[in-house]
C-alpha atoms as a PDB file:
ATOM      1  CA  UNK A   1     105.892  30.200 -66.012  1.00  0.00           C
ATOM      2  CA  UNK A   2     108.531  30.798 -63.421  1.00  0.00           C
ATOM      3  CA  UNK A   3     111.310  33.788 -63.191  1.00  0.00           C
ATOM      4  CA  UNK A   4     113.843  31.189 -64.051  1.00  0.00           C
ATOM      5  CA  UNK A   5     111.628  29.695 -67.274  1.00  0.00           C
ATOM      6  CA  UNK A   6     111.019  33.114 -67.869  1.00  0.00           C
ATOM      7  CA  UNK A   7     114.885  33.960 -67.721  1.00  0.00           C
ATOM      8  CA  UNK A   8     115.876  30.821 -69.690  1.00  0.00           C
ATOM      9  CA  UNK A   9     113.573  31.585 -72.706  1.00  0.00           C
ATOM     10  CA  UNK A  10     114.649  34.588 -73.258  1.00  0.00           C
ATOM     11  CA  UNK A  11     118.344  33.309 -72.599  1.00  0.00           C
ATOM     12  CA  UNK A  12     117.364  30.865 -75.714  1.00  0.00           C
ATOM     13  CA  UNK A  13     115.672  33.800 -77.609  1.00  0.00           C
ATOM     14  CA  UNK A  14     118.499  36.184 -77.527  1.00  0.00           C
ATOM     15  CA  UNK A  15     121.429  33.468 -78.329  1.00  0.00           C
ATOM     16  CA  UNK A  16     119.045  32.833 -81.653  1.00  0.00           C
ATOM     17  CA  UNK A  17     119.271  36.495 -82.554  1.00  0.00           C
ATOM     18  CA  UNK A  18     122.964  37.117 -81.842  1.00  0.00           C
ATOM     19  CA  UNK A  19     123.786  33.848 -83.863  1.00  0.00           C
ATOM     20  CA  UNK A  20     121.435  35.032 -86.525  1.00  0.00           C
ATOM     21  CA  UNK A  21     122.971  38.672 -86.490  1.00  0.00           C
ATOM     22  CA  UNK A  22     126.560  37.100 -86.635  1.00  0.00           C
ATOM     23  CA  UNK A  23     126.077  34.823 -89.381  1.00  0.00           C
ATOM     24  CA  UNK A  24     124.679  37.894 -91.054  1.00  0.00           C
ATOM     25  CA  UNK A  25     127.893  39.847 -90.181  1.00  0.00           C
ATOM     26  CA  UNK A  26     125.313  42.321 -89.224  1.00  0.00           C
ATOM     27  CA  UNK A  27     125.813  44.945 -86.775  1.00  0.00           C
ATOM     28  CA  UNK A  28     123.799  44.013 -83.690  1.00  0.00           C
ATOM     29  CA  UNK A  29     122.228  47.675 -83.515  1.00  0.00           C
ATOM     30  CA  UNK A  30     121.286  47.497 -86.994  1.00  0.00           C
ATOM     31  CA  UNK A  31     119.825  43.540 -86.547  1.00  0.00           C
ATOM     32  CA  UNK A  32     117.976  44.612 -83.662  1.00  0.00           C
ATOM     33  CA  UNK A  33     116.733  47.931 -85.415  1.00  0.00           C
ATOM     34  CA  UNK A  34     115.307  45.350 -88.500  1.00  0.00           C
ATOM     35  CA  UNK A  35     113.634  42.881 -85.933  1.00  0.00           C
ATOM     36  CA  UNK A  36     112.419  45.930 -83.832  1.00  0.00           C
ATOM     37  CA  UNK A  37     113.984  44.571 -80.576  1.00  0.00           C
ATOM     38  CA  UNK A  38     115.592  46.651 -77.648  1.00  0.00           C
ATOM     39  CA  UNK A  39     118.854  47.380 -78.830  1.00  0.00           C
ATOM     40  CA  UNK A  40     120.098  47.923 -75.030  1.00  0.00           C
ATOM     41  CA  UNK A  41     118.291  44.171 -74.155  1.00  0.00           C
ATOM     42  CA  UNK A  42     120.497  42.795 -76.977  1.00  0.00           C
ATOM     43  CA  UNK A  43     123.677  44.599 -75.682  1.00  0.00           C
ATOM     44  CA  UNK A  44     123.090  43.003 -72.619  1.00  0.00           C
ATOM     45  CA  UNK A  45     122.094  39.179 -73.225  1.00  0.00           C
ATOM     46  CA  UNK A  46     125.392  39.357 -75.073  1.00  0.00           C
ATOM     47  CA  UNK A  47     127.533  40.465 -72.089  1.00  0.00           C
ATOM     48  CA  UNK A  48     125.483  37.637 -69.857  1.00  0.00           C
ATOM     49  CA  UNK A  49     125.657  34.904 -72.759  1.00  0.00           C
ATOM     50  CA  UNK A  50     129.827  36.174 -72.848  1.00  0.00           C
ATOM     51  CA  UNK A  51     130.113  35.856 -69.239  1.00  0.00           C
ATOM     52  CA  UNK A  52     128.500  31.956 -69.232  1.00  0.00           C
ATOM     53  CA  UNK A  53     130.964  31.513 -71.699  1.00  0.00           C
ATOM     54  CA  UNK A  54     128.221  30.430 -74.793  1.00  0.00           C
ATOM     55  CA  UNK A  55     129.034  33.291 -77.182  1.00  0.00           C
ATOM     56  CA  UNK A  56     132.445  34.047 -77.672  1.00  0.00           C
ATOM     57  CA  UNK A  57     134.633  37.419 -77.114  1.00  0.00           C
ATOM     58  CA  UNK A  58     134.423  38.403 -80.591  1.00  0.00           C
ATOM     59  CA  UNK A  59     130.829  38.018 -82.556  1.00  0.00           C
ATOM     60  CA  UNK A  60     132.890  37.687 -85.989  1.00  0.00           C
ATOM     61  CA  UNK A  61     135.011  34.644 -84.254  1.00  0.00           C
ATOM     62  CA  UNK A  62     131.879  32.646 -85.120  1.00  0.00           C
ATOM     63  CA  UNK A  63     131.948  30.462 -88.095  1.00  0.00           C
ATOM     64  CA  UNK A  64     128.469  30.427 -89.039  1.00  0.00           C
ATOM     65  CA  UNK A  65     127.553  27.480 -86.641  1.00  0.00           C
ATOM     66  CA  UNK A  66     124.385  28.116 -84.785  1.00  0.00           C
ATOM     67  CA  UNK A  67     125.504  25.617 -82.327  1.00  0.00           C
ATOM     68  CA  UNK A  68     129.048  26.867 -81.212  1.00  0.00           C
ATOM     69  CA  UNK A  69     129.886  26.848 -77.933  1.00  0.00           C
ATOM     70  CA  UNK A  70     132.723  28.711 -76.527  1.00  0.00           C
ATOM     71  CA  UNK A  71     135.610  27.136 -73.871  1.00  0.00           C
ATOM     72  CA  UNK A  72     134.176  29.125 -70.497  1.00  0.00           C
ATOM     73  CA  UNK A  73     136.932  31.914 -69.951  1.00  0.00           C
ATOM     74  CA  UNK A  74     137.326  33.434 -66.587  1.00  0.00           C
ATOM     75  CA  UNK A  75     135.886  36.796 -66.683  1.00  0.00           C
ATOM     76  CA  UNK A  76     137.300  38.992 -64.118  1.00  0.00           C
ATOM     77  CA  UNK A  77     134.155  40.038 -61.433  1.00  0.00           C
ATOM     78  CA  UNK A  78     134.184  42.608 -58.740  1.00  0.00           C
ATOM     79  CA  UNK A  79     132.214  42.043 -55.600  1.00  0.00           C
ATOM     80  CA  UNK A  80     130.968  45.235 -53.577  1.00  0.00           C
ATOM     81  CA  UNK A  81     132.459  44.807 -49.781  1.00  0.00           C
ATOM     82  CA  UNK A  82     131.810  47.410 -46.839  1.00  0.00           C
ATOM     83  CA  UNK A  83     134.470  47.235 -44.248  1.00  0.00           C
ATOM     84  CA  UNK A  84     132.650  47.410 -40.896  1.00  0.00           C
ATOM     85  CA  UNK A  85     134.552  48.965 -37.493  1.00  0.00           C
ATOM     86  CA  UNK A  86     134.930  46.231 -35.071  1.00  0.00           C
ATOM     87  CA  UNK A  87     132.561  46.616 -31.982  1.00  0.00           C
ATOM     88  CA  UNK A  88     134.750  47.441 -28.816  1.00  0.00           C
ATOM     89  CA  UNK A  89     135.484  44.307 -26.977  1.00  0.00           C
ATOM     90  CA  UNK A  90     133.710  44.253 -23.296  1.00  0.00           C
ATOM     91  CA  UNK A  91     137.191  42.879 -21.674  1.00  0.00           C
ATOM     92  CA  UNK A  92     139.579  45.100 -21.167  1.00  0.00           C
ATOM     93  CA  UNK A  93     142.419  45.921 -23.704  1.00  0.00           C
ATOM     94  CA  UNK A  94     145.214  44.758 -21.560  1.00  0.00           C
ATOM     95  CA  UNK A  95     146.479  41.222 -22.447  1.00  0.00           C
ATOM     96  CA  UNK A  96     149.502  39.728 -20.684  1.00  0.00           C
ATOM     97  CA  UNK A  97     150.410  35.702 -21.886  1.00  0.00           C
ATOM     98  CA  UNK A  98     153.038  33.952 -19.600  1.00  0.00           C
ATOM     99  CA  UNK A  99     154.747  30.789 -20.392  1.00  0.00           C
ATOM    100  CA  UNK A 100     156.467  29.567 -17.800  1.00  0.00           C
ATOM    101  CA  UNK A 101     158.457  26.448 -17.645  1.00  0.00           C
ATOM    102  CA  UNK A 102     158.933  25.162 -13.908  1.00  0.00           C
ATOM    103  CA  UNK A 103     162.090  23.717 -12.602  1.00  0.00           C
ATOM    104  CA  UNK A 104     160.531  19.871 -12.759  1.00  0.00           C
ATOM    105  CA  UNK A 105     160.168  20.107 -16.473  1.00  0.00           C
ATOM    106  CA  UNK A 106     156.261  21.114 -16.304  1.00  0.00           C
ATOM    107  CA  UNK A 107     154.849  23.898 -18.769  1.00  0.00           C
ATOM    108  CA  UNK A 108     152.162  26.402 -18.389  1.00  0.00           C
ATOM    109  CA  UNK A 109     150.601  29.229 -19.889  1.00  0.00           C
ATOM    110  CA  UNK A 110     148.905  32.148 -18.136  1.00  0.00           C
ATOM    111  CA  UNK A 111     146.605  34.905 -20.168  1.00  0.00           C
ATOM    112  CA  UNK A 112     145.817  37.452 -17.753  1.00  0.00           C
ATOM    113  CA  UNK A 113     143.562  40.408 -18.748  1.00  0.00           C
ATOM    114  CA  UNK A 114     144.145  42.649 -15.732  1.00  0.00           C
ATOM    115  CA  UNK A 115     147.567  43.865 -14.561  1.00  0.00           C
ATOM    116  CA  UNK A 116     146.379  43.657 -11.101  1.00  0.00           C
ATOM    117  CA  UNK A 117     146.236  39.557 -11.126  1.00  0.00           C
ATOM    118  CA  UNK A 118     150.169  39.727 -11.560  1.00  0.00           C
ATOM    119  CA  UNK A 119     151.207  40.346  -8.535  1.00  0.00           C
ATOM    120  CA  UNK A 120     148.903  37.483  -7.062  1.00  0.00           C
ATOM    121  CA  UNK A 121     150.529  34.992  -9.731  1.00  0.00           C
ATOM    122  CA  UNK A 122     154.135  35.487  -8.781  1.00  0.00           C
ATOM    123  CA  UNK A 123     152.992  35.364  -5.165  1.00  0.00           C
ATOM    124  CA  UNK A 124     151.334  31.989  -5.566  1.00  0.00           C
ATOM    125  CA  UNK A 125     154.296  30.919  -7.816  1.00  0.00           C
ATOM    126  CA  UNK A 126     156.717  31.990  -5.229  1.00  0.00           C
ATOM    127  CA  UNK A 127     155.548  29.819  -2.283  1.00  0.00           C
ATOM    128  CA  UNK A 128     157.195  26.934  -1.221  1.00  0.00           C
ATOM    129  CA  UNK A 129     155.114  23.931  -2.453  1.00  0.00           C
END
């Protein structure tokens, strides 16, 4: 038997025993006590079966029907994120982007990384063509 056959009997198993213990109007610590089953397991195949949306909010919400199904609510969910430093950059940190628009209507746009290639740019932009 697989993990997920595995997983989806006991899915099955635990939905049967919460029905049973609501249609009982049963605590589910004193259900589980009587069947001697984990008390904690049952706590939590309720929270999963809740969160799939197959057993509703409230256990006494149920009207007996061992085949209700709940509408699927969003359940709010909190993912754990680690915020990382970005890795210095191997260019340097100066950044200089020209536009220029030329005299004949024609567009360009320079990104120089050194302050150094400025000088060379105006002097190549300076010469008669």
């Amino acid at each position: 038997m697989t993990k997920k056959e595995e997983r989806d009997a006991k899915r099955a198993l635990w939905l049967k025993h919460l029905q049973e213990c609501a249609r009982l109007k049963e605590p589910l610590s004193t259900y589980t006590r009587r069947h001697e089953l984990n008390v904690h397991e049952g706590y939590h195949w309720t929270r999963v079966l809740r969160r799939e949306g197959v057993w509703p909010l409230q256990p006494h919400s149920l009207t007996g029907a061992s085949s209700a199904v709940v509408a699927s609510k969003s359940v709010p969910r909190f993912a754990r994120v680690r915020i990382e430093p970005q890795p210095p950059r191997a260019e340097a940190a100066f950044r200089l982007r020209l536009q220029l628009i030329l005299a004949n209507g024609r567009h360009a746009q320079l990104e120089l990384s050194d302050e150094r290639q400025l000088p060379r740019v105006l002097g190549l932009l300076e010469q008669p063509g």
